[in-house]
Protein backbone atom coordinates (compact mmCIF):
# COMPACT_ATOMS: atom_id res chain seq x y z
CA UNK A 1 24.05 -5.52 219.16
CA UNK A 2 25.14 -7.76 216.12
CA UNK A 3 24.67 -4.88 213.36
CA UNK A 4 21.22 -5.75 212.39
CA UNK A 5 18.66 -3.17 211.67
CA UNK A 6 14.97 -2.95 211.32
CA UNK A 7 13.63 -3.07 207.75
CA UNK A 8 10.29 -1.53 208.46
CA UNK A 9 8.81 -0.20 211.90
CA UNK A 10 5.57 -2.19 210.71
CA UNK A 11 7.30 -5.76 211.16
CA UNK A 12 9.58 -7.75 213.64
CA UNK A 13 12.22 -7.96 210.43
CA UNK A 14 15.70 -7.10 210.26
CA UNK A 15 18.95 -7.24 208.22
CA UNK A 16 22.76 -6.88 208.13
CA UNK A 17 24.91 -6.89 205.52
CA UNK A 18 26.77 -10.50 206.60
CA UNK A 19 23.54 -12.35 206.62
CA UNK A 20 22.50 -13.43 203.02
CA UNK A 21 20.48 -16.82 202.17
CA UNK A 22 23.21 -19.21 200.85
CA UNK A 23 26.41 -17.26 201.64
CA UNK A 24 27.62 -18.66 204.78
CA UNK A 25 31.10 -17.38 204.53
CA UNK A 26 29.57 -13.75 204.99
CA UNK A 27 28.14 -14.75 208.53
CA UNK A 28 32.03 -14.72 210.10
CA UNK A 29 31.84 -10.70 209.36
CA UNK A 30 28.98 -10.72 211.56
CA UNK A 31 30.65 -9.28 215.30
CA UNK A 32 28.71 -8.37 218.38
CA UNK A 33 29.00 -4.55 218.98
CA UNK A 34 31.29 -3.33 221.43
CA UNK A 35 29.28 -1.48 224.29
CA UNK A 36 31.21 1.63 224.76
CA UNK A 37 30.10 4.50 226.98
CA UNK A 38 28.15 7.25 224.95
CA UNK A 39 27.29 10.86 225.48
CA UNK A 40 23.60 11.78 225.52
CA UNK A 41 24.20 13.32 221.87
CA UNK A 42 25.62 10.65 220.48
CA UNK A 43 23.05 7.87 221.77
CA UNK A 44 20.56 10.84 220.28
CA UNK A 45 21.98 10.44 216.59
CA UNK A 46 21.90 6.88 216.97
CA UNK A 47 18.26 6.85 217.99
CA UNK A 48 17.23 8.58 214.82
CA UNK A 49 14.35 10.60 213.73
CA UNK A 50 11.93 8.09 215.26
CA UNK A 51 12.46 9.41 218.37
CA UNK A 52 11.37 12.96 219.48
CA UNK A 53 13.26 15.22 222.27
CA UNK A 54 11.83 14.02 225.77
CA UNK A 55 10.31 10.91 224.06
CA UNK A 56 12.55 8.92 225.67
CA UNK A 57 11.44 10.24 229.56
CA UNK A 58 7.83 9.96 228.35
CA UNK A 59 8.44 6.14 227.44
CA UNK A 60 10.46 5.25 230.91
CA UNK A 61 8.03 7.30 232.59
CA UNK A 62 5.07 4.89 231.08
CA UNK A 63 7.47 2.15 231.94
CA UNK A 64 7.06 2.76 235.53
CA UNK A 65 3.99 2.90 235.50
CA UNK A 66 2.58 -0.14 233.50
CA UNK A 67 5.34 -1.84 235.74
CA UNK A 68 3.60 -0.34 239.10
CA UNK A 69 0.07 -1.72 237.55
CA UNK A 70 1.43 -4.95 236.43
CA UNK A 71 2.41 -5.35 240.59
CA UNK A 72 -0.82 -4.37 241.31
CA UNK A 73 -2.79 -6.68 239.05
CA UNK A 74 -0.43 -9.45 239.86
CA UNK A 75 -1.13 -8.59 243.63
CA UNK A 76 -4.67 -8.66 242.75
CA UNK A 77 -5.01 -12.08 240.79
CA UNK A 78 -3.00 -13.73 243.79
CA UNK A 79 -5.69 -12.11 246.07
CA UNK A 80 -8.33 -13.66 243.31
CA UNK A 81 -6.87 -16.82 243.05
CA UNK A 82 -7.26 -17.08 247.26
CA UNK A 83 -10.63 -15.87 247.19
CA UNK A 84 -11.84 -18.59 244.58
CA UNK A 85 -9.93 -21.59 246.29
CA UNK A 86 -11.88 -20.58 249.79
CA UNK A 87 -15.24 -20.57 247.84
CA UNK A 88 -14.41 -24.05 245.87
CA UNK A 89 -13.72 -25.29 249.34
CA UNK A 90 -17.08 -23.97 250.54
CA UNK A 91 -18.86 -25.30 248.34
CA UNK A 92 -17.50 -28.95 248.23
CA UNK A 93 -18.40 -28.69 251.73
CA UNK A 94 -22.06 -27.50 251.21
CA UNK A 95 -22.18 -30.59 248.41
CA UNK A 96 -20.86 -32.40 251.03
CA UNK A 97 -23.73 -31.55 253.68
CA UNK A 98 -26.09 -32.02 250.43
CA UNK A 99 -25.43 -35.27 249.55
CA UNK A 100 -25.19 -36.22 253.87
CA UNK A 101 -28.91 -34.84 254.09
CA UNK A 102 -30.19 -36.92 251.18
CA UNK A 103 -28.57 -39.87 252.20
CA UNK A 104 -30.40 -39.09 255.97
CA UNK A 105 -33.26 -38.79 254.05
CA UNK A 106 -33.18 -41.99 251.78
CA UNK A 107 -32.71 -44.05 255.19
CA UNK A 108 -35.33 -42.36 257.11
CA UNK A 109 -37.98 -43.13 254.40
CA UNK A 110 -36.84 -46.58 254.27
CA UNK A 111 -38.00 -46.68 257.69
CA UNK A 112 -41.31 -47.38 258.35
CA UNK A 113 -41.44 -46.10 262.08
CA UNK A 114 -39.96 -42.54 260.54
CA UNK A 115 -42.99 -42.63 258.00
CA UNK A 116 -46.02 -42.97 260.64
C-alpha cells in the first residue's frame, strides 16, 4: 500500500525508493496508495508473472478450505480440552477415594479389636 516491493520471494524484505538509511527527508515522499477500483486485467498486470491464470481461484479455493479445517480443529481441541478437564476431575476424585481408604486403613490397624 505504501510503494514498497519485495526484494526477493525467498525473504520477508522489501524496499521503496523514499526509504534509505540516513536520509530522513526522503521518507515525506513516502504516500499510502490510493485504492481505486481495478479491472480484472489490470489487477492481472499488477500481479506479475508470479502468478499463473486461475492461480488466484486455486489459492482462495485452498483458503476455504484450510479455513473450514482450522473450524474443525478448533472445534475439536475445545471438544479435547472438555474431555481432559472431566478426566483430571476423575481422577482427583479417585486420589481422593485413595488417600480416604488408606487413611481407613491406617486407623483400623491402629486398632487392636480390628486386628484380632
Amino acid at each position: 500500500m505504501l510503494g514498497f516491493r519485495k526484494i526477493d520471494s525467498e525473504k520477508w524484505e522489501s524496499e521503496n525508493e523514499g526509504f534509505i538509511k540516513g536520509q530522513k527527508h526522503l521518507l515525506n515522499s513516502i504516500k499510502r496508495r490510493k485504492n481505486t477500483s481495478q479491472t480484472p486485467v489490470v489487477i492481472q498486470q499488477s500481479l506479475g508473472s508470479c502468478v499463473e491464470d486461475g492461480e488466484v481461484d486455486r489459492l482462495r479455493r485452498d483458503r476455504r478450505v484450510l479455513l473450514m479445517e482450522l473450524v474443525k480443529l478448533r472445534q475439536q481441541q475445545h471438544n479435547t480440552r472438555a474431555y481432559i478437564k472431566a478426566m483430571e476431575r476423575r481422577l482427583q476424585g479417585t486420589e481422593k477415594k485413595q488417600q480416604q481408604m488408606m487413611s481407613f486403613l491406617a486407623s483400623a490397624m491402629q486398632n487392636p479389636a480390628f486386628l484380632n
